[in-house]
Each structure stands twice: as C-alpha cells, then as structure tokens.
C-alpha atoms as a PDB file:
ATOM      1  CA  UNK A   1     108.630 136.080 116.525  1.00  0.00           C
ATOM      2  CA  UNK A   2     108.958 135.797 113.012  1.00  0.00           C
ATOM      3  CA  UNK A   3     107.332 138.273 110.584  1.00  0.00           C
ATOM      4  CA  UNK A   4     105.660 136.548 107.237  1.00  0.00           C
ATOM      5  CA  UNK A   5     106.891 138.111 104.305  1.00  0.00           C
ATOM      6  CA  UNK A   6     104.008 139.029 101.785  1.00  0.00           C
ATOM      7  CA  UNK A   7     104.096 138.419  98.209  1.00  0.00           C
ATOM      8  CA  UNK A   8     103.611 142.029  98.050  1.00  0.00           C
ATOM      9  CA  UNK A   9     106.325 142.940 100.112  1.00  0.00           C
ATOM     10  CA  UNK A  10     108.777 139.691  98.235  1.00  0.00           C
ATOM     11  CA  UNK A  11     107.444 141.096  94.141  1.00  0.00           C
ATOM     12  CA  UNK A  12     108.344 144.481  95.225  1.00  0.00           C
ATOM     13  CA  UNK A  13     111.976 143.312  96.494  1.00  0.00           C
ATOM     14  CA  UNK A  14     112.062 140.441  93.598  1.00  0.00           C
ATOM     15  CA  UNK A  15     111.922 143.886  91.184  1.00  0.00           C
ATOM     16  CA  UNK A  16     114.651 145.342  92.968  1.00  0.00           C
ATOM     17  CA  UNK A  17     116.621 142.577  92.927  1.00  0.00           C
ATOM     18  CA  UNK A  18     115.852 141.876  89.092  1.00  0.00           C
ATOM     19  CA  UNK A  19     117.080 145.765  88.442  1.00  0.00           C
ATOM     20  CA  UNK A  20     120.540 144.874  90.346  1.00  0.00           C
ATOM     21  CA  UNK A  21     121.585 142.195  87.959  1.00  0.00           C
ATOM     22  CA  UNK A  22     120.818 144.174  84.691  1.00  0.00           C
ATOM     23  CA  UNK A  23     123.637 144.904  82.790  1.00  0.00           C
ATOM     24  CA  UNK A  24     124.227 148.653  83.485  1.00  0.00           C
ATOM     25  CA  UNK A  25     124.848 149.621  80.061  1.00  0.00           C
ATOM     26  CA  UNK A  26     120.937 148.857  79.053  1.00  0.00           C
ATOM     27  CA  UNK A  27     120.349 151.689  81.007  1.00  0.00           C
ATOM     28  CA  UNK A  28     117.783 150.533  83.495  1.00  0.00           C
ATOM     29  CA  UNK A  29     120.513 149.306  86.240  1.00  0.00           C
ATOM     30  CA  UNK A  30     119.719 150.079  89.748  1.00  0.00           C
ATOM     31  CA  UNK A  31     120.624 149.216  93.226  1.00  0.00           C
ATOM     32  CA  UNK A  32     117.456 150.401  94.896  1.00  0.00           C
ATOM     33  CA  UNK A  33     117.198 150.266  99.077  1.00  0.00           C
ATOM     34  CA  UNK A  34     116.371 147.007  99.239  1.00  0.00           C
ATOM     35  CA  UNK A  35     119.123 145.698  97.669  1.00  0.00           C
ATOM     36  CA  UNK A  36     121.601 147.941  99.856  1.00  0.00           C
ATOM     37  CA  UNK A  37     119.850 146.546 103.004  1.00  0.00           C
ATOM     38  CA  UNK A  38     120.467 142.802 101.751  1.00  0.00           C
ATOM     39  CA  UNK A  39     124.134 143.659 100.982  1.00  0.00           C
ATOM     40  CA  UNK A  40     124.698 144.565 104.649  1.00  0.00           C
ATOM     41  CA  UNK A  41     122.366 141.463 105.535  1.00  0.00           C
ATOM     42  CA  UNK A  42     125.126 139.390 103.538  1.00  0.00           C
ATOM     43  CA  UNK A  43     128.308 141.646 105.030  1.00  0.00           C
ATOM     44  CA  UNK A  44     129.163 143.681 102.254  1.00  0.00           C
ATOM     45  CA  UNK A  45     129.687 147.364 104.271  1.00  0.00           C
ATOM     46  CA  UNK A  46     130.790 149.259 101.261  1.00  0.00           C
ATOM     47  CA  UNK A  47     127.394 150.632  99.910  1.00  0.00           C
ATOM     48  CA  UNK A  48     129.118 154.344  99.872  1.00  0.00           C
ATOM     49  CA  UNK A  49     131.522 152.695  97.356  1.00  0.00           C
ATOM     50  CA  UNK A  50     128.489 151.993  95.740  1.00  0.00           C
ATOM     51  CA  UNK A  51     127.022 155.386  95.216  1.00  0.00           C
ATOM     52  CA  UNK A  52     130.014 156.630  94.437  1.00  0.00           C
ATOM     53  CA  UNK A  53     130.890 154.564  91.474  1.00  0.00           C
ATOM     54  CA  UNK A  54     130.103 155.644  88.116  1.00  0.00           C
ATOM     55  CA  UNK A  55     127.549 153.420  85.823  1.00  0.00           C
ATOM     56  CA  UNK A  56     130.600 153.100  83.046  1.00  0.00           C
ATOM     57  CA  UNK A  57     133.056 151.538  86.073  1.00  0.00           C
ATOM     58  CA  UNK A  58     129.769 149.104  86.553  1.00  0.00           C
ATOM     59  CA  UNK A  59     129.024 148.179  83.018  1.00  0.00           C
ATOM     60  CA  UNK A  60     133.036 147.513  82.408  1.00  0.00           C
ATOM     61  CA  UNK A  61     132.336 145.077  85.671  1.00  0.00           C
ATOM     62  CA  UNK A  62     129.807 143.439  84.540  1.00  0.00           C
ATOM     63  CA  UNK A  63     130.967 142.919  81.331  1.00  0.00           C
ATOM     64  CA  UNK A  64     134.245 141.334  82.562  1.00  0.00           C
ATOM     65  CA  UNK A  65     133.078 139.415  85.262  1.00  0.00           C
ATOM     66  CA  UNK A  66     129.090 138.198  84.137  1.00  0.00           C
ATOM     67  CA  UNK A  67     129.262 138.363  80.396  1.00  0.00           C
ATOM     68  CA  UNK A  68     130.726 136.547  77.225  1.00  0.00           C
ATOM     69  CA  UNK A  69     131.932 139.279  76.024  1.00  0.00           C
ATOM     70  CA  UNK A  70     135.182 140.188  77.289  1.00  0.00           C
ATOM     71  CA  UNK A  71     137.917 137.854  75.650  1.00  0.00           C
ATOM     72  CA  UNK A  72     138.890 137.249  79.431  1.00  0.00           C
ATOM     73  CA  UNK A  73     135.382 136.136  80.870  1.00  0.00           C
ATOM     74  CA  UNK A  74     134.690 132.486  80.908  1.00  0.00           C
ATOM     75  CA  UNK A  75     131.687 130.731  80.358  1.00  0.00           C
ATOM     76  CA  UNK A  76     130.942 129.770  84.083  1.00  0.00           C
ATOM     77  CA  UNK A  77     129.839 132.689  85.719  1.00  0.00           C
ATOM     78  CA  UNK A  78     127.278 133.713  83.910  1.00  0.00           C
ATOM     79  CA  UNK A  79     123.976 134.630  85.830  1.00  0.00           C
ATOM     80  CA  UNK A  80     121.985 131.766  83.843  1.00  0.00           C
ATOM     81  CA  UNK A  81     119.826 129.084  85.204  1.00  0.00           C
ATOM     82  CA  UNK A  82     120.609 126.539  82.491  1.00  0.00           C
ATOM     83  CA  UNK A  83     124.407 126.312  83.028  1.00  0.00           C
ATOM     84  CA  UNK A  84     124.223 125.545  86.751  1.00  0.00           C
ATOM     85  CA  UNK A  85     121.813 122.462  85.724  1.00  0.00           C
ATOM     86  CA  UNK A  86     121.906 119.181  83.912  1.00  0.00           C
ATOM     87  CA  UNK A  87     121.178 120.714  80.265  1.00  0.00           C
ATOM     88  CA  UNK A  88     117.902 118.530  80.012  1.00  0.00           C
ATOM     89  CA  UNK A  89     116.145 115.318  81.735  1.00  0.00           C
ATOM     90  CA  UNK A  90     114.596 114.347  78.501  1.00  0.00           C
ATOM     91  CA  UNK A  91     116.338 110.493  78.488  1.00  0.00           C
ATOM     92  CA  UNK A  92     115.110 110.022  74.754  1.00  0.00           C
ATOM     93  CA  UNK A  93     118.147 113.409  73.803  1.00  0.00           C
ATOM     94  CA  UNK A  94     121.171 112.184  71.659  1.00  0.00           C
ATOM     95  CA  UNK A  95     123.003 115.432  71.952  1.00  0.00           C
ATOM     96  CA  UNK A  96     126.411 114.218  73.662  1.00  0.00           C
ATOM     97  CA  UNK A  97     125.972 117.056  76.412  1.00  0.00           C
ATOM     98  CA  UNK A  98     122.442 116.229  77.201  1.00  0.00           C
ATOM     99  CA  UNK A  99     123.062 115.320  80.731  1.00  0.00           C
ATOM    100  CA  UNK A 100     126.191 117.647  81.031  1.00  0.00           C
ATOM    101  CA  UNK A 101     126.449 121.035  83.067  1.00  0.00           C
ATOM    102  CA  UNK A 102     127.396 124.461  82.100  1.00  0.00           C
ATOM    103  CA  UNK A 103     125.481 124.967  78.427  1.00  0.00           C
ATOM    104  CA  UNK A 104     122.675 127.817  77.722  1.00  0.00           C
ATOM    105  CA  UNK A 105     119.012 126.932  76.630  1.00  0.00           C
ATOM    106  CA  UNK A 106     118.249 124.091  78.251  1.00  0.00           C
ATOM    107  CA  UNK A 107     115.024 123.052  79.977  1.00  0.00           C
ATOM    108  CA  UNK A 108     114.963 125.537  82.225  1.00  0.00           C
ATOM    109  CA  UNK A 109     115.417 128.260  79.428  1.00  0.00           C
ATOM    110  CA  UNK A 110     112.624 126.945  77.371  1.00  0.00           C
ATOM    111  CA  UNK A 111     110.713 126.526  80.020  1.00  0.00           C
ATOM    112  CA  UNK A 112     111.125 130.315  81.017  1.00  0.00           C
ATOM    113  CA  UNK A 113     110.200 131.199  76.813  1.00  0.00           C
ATOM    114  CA  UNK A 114     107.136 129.096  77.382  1.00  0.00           C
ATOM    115  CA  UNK A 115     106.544 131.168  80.735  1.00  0.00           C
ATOM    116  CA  UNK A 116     107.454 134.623  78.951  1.00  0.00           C
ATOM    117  CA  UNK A 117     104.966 133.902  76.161  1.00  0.00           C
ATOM    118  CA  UNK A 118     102.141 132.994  78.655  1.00  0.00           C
ATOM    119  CA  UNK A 119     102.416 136.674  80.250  1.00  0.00           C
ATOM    120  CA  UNK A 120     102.444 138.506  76.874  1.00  0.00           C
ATOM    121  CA  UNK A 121     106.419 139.210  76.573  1.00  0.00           C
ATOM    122  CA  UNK A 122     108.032 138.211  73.167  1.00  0.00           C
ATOM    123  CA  UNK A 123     110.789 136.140  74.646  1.00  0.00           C
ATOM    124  CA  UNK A 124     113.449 137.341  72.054  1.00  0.00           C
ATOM    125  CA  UNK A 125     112.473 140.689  72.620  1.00  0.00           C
ATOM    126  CA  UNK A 126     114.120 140.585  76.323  1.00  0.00           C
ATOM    127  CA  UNK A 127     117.272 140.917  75.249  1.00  0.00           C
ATOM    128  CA  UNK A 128     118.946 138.574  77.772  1.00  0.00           C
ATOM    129  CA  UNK A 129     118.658 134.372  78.147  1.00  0.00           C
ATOM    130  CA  UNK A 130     115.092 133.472  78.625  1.00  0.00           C
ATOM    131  CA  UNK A 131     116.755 132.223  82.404  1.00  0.00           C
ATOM    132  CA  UNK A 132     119.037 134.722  83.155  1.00  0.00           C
ATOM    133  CA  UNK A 133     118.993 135.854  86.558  1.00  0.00           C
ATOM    134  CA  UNK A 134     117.075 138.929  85.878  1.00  0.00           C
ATOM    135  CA  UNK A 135     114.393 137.787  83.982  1.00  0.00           C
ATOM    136  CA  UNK A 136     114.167 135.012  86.566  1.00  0.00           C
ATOM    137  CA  UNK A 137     113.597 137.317  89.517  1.00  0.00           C
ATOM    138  CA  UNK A 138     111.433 140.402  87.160  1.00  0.00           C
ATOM    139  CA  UNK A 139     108.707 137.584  86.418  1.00  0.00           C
ATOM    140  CA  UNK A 140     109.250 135.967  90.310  1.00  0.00           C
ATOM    141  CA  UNK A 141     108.133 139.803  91.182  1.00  0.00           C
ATOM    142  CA  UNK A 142     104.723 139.450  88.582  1.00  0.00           C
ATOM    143  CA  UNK A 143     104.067 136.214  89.825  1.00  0.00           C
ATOM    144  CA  UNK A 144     104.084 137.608  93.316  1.00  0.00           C
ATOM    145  CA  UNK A 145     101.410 140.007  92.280  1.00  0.00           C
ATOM    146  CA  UNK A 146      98.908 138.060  90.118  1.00  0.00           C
ATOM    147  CA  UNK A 147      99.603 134.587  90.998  1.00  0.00           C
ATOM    148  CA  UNK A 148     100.878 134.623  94.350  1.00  0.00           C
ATOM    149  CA  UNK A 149      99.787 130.757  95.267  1.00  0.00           C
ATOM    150  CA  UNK A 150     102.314 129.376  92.699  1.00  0.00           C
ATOM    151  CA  UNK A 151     105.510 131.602  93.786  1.00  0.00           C
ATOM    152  CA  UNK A 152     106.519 128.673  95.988  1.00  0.00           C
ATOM    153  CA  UNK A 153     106.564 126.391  93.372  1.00  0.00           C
ATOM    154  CA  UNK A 154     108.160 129.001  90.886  1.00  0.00           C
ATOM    155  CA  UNK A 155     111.306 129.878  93.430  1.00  0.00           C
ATOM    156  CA  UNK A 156     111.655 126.589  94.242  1.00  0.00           C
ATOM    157  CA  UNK A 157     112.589 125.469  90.899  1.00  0.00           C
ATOM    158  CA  UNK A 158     114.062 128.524  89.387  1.00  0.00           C
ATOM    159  CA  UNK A 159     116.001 129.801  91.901  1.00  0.00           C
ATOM    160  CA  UNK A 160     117.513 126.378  93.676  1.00  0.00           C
ATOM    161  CA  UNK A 161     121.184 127.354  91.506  1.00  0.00           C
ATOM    162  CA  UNK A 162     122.495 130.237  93.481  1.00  0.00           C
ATOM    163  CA  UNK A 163     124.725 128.097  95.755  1.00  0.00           C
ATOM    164  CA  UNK A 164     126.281 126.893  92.531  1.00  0.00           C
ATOM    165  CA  UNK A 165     126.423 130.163  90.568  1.00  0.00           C
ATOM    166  CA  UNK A 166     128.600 131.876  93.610  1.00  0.00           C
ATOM    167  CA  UNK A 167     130.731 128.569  94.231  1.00  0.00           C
ATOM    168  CA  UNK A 168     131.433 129.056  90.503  1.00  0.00           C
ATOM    169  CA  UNK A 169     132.128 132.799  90.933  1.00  0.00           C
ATOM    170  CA  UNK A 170     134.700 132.885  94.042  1.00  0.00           C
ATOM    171  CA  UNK A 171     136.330 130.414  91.840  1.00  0.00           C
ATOM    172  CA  UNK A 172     136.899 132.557  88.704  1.00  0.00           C
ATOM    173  CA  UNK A 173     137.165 135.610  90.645  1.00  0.00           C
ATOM    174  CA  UNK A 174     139.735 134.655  93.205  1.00  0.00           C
ATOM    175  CA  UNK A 175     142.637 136.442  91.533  1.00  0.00           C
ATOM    176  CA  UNK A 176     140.094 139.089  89.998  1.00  0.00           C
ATOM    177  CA  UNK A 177     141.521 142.613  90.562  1.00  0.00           C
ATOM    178  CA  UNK A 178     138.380 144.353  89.491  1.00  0.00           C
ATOM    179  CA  UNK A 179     137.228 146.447  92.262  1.00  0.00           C
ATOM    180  CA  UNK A 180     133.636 145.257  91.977  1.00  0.00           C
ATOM    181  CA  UNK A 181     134.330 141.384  92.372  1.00  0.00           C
ATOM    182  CA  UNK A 182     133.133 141.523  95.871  1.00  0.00           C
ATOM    183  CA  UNK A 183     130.225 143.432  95.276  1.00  0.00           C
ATOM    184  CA  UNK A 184     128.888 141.057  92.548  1.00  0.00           C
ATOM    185  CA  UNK A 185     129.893 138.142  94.700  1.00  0.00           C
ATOM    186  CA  UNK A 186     127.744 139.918  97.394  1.00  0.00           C
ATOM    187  CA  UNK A 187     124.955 140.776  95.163  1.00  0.00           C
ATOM    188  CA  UNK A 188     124.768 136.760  94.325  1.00  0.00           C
ATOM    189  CA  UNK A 189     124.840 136.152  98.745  1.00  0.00           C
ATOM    190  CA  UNK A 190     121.878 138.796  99.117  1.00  0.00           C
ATOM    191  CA  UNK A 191     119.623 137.530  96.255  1.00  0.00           C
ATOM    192  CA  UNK A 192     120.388 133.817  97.961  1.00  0.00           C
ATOM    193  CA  UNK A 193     119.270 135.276 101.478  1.00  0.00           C
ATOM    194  CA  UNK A 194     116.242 136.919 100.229  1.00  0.00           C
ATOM    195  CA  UNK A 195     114.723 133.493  98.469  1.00  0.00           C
ATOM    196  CA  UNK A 196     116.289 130.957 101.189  1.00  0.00           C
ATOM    197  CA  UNK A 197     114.215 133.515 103.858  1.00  0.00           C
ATOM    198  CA  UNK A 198     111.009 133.327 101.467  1.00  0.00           C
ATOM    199  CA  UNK A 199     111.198 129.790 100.926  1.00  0.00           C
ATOM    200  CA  UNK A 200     111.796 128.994 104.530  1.00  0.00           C
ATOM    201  CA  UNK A 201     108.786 130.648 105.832  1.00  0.00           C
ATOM    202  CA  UNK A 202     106.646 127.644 104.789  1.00  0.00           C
ATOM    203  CA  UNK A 203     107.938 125.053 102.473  1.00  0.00           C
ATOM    204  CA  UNK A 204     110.954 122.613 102.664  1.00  0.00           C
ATOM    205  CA  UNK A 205     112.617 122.187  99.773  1.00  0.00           C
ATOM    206  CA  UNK A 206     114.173 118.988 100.679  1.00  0.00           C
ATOM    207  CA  UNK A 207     113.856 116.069  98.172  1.00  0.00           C
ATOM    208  CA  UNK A 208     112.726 118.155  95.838  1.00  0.00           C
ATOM    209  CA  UNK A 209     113.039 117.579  92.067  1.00  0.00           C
ATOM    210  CA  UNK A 210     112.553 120.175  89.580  1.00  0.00           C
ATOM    211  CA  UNK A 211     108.681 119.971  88.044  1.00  0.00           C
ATOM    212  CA  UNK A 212     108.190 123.495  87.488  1.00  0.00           C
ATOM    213  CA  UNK A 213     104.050 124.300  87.180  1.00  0.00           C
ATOM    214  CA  UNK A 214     101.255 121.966  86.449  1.00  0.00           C
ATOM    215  CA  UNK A 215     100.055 121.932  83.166  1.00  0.00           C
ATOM    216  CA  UNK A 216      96.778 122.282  85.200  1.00  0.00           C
ATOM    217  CA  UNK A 217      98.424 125.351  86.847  1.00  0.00           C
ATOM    218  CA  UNK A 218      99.651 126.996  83.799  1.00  0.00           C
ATOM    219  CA  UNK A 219      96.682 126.955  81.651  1.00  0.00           C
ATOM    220  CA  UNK A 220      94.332 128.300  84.271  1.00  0.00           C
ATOM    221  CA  UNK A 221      96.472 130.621  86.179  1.00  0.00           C
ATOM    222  CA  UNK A 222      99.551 132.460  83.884  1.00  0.00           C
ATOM    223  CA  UNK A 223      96.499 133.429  81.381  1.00  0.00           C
ATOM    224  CA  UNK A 224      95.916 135.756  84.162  1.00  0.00           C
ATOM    225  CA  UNK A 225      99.588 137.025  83.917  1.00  0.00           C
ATOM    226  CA  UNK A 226      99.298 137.706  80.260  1.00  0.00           C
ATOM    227  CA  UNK A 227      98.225 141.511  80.303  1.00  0.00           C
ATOM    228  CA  UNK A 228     101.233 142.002  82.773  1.00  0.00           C
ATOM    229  CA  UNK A 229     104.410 143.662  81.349  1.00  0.00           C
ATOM    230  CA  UNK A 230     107.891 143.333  82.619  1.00  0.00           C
ATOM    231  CA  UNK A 231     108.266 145.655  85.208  1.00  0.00           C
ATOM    232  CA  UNK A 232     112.393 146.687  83.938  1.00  0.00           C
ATOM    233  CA  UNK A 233     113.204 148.985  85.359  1.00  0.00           C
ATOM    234  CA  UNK A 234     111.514 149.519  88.885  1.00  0.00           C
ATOM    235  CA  UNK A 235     112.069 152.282  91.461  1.00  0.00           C
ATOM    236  CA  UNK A 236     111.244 150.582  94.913  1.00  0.00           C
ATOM    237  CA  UNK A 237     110.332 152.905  97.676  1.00  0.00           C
ATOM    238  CA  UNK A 238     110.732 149.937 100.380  1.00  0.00           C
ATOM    239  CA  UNK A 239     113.126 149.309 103.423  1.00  0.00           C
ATOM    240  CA  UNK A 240     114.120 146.383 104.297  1.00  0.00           C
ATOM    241  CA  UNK A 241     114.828 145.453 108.407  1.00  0.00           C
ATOM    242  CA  UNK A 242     115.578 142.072 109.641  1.00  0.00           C
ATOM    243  CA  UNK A 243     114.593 140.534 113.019  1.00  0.00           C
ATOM    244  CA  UNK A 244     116.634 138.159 115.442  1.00  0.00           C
ATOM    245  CA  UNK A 245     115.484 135.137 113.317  1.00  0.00           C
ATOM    246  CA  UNK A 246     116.458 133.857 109.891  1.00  0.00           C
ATOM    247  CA  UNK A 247     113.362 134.747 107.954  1.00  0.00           C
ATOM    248  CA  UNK A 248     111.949 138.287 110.370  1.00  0.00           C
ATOM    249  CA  UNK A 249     112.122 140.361 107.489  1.00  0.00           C
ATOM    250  CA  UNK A 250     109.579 143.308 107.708  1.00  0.00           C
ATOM    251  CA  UNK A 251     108.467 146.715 105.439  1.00  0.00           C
ATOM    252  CA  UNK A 252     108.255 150.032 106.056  1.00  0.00           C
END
C-alpha cells in the first residue's frame, strides 16, 4: 500500500533538503535526518563520514565542486535552474544565446525574483541566484505550507532539471579527488528521489511544458505567502522510512 505524502510532511523535508545545499560557509548548512535517510534511500552508506567531517572540509567542497569561485570549477555544475534550461522561450529575444543552455538569469530566475517578491523576500537580499537549488526547494517547503494546491504545479516546473544537473556533475567530477564528490553527487540522487516520489503520487509529468503559475493563481494565492519568511536555516525533527513501493514514504 502506498502511504500519501503530506505537504506537511514534503515542506518539512523540502526545508531540510534546502539547508543541505547551502553553502556551508553562510553558516546555516545542515544535513538534518531527513536528508541522511534519503542518502541511504539513494546508496550513499557513508553518513558517519558525514558527521565526522568538519564544516571547513565542506565549505572547501562546495566551493570547488558547486561554485564559481575556485579557478578550477567550471560553469556546469552549478546547482541553478537556469543553466540546465533553454535561457528563455521569449521568440521576439535577439541575444545570440537566447535559446542556448548553460547561462544564469534566465526565465526561470526571473520568474523565481517575481515569486520571491510575492512572499515578502527582497530577492537580492538572498544572497544566492534567484533559482539556485536552495532557494528553489526553501520556497517549495512555504508553498507546501500556505499554498499547498499549487506545489504540483511549482515542482513540476522548477524542479524537472535534476536529471541534467547530476548528468552534468558525474561528468566534471569523474576524475575529482575531493573526498566529498560522491556525497554531493548523492545529495543531487536524494533531492531527485524525494520530488520524483512527490510528483508520482498523483500527477504525470509527461508532455509537460514549463508554464509555471497562472497569473490567476499568483495574484490570488502567493499574496497569501507574502507574510512568510524564508525558513534558512531549519532544524527538522522528522524521520524518514520508505515502504516496498516507489513513493511509501511515511513520518514519525
């Protein structure tokens, strides 16, 4: 039999997830129980390893392997939604890489500034790309709690890239030697399993095409969101368990 997951249950493992893919050095980094179970969910066994390693050994990591910054990252493995898409659909754009892959701030980031504005956060005042994976799955846990009828719609077209974003990662990591490739590449396997299990409780997402919310949906419904704060960071208290089927996922 499988168990419905809640949109209480998904915003309170949406927050954990969003903590995970902060960049440790901010300080609010945190790989909660949830995000251990999902790790063993997606085969990664070494959560001691985990516990064990010190936040500076994580935010050299991170830097190296999801950032910008280090002179040996490249630009494809960044956690962002708009790199893993076709920059925008608008068919009137003359930029040359209009309908080109693997550029920041496209219509998926403006669409998440728009988004960030309707629930009263300053967008530059994140401190991260308005669709980087963290934001994406911090405001996937609000919606989950004061919208929960549009978090369908909202995972469906904001978090469709994660096939793409780990295909991109085994690639640039293959010859890695930094001890916490394989964690990362795990971390991007768990956050996958936890929306493909959400999303196939109900909907199909075949044939889709990205539409993102209604006008109709926005202007009635994320006013309600707009005396919400960002949640960054969040201390779950949940456990995660997983049935014989795909999407049995249950709370304690």
């Amino acid at each position: 039999m499988t168990t419905r997951i809640s949109e209480a249950f998904a915003s309170r493992v949406f927050y954990d997830l969003a903590n995970a893919w902060l960049d440790p050095s901010r300080g609010e980094f945190c790989v909660g129980d949830a995000v251990r179970q999902l790790l063993l969910q997606a085969g990664y066994v070494e959560n001691d390893y985990i516990c064990s390693t010190s936040t500076e050994l994580f935010s050299r990591s991170y830097k190296h392997l999801l950032t910008r910054d280090d002179p040996q990252a490249r630009f494809g493995v960044l956690p962002v939604e708009s790199v893993y898409k076709t920059w925008t659909s608008d068919p009137a754009s003359y930029v040359a890489f209009a309908h080109d892959k693997g550029y920041v701030y496209g219509d998926s980031a403006f669409h998440m500034r728009y988004v960030l504005s309707e629930l009263g956060i300053e967008p530059d005042t994140v401190g991260l790309y308005p669709d980087h994976l963290a934001v994406l799955l911090n405001v996937a846990g609000i919606i989950a709690e004061v919208y929960p009828e549009g978090l369908v719609s909202y995972v469906s077209d904001h978090l469709d890239w994660l096939s793409d974003f780990e295909a991109a990662a085994r690639t640039r990591w293959v010859s890695s030697n930094d001890s916490l490739a394989s964690f990362y590449l795990a971390l991007i396997q768990a956050t996958d399993l936890f929306v493909s299990a959400y999303l196939h409780q109900g909907t199909s997402s075949e044939g889709r095409t990205t539409r993102y919310f209604s006008a109709a949906d926005t202007h009635q419904k994320m006013r309600a969101m707009a005396q919400v704060r960002c949640r960054m960071p969040y201390q779950p208290e949940v456990v995660i368990t997983k049935t014989e089927t795909t999407s049995g996922w249950t709370l304690k």
